[in-house]
C-alpha atoms as a PDB file:
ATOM      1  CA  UNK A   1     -98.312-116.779 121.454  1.00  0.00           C
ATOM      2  CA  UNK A   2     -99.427-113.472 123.046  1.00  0.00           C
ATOM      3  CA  UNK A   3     -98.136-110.349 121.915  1.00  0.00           C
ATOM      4  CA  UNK A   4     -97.387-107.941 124.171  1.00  0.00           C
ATOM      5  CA  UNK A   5     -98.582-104.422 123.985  1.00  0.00           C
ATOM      6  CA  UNK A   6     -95.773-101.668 123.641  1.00  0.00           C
ATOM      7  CA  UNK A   7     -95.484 -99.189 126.312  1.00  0.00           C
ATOM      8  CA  UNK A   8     -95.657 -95.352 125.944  1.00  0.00           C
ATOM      9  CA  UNK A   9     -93.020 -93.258 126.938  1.00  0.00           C
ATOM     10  CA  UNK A  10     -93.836 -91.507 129.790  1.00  0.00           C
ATOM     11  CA  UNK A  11     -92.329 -89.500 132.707  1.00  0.00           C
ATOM     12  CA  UNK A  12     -94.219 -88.638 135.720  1.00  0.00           C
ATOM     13  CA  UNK A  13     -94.057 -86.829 139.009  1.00  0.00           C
ATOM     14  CA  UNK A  14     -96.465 -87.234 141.417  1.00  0.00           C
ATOM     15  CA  UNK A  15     -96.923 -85.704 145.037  1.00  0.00           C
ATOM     16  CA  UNK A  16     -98.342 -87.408 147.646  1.00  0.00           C
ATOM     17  CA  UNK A  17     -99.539 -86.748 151.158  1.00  0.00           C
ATOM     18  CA  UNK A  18     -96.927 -87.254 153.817  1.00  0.00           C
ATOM     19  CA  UNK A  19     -99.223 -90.485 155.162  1.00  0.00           C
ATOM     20  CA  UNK A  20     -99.706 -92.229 151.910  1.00  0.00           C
ATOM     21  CA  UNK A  21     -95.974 -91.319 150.741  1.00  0.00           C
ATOM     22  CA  UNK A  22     -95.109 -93.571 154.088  1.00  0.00           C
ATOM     23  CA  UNK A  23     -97.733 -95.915 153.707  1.00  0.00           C
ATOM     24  CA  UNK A  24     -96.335 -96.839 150.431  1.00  0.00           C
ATOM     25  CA  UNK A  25     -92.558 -96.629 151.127  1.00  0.00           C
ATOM     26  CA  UNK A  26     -93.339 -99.004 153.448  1.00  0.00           C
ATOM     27  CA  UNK A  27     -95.147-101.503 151.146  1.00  0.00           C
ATOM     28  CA  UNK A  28     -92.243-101.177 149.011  1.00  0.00           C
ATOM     29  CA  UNK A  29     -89.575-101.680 152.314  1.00  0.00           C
ATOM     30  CA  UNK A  30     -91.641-105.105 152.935  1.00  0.00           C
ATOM     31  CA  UNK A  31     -91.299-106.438 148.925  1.00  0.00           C
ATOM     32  CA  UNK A  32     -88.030-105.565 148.703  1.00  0.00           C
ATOM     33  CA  UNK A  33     -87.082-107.132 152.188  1.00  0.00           C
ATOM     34  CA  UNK A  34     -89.188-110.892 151.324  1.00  0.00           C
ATOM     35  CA  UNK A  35     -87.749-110.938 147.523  1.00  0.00           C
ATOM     36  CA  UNK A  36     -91.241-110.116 145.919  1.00  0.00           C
ATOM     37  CA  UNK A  37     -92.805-107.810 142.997  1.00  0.00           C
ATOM     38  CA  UNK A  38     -93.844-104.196 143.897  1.00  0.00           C
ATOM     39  CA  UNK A  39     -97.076-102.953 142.176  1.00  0.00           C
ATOM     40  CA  UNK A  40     -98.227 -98.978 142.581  1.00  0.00           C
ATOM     41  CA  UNK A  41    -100.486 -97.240 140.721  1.00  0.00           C
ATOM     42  CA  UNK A  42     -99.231 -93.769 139.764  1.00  0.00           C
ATOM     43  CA  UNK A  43    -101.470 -91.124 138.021  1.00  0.00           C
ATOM     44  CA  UNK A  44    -103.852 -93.900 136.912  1.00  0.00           C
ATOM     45  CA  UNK A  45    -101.724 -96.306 135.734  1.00  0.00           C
ATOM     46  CA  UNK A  46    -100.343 -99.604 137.399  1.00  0.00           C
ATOM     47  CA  UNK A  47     -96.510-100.067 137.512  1.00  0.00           C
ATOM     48  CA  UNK A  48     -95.431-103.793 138.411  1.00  0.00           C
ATOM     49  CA  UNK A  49     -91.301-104.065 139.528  1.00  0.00           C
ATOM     50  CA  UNK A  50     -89.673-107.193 139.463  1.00  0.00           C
ATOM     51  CA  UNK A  51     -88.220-108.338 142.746  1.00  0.00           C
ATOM     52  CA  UNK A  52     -84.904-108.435 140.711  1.00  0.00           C
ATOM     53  CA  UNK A  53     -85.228-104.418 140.083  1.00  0.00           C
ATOM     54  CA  UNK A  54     -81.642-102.562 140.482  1.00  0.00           C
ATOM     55  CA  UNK A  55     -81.753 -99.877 143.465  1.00  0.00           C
ATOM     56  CA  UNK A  56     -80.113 -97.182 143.529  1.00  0.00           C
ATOM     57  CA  UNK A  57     -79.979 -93.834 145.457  1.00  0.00           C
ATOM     58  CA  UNK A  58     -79.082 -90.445 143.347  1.00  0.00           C
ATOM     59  CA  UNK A  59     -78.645 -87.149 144.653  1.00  0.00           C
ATOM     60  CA  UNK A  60     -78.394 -83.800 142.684  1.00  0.00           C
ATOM     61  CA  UNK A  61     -77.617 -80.060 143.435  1.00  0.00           C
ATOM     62  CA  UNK A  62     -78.158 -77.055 141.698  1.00  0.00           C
ATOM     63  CA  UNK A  63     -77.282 -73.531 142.959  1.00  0.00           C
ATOM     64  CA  UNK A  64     -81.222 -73.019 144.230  1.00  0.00           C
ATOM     65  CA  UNK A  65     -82.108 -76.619 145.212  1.00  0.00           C
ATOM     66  CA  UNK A  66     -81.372 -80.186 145.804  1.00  0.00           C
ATOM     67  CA  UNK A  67     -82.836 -83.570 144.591  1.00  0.00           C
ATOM     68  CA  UNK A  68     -82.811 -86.830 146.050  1.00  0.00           C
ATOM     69  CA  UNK A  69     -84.098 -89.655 144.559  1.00  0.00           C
ATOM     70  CA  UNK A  70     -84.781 -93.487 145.268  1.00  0.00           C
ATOM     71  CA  UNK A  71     -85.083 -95.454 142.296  1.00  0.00           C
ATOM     72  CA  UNK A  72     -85.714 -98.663 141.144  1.00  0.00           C
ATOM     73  CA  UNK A  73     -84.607 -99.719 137.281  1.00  0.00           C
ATOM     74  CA  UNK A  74     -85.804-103.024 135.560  1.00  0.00           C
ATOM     75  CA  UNK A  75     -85.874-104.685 131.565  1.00  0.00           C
ATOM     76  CA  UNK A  76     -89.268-104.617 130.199  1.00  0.00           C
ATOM     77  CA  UNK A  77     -89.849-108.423 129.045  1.00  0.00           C
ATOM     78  CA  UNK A  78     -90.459-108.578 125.511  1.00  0.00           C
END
């Protein structure tokens, strides 16, 4: 049986262009819509999501700015 290797903690934001920010919300829109796994690659590293990732929208406020965020949370398999 294959071990699996253990994942680093990380925690990443990345910018993108306004065309490839669409381009890739869309390719998300699509997976989510058919039932199927996401995969992005963000700052060099590929993320899979299960088609059974939880969505959820959060919003935040501060007294200088505002936040809102789509996000999609999933189990690693181990």
């Amino acid at each position: 049986m294959a071990t699996q290797k253990k994942k680093r903690k990380r925690d990443i934001e990345k910018n993108y262009p306004v065309k490839q920010f669409v381009k890739k919300l869309r390719r998300l829109a699509d997976c989510i819509e058919q039932g199927k796994k996401f995969q992005i690659q963000v700052a060099g590293e590929r993320v899979s999501i299960p088609a059974t990732a939880v969505i959820n929208i959060e919003h935040e406020r501060s007294d200088s700015s505002e936040e809102l965020e789509f996000q999609l949370k999933w189990l690693f398999n181990k």
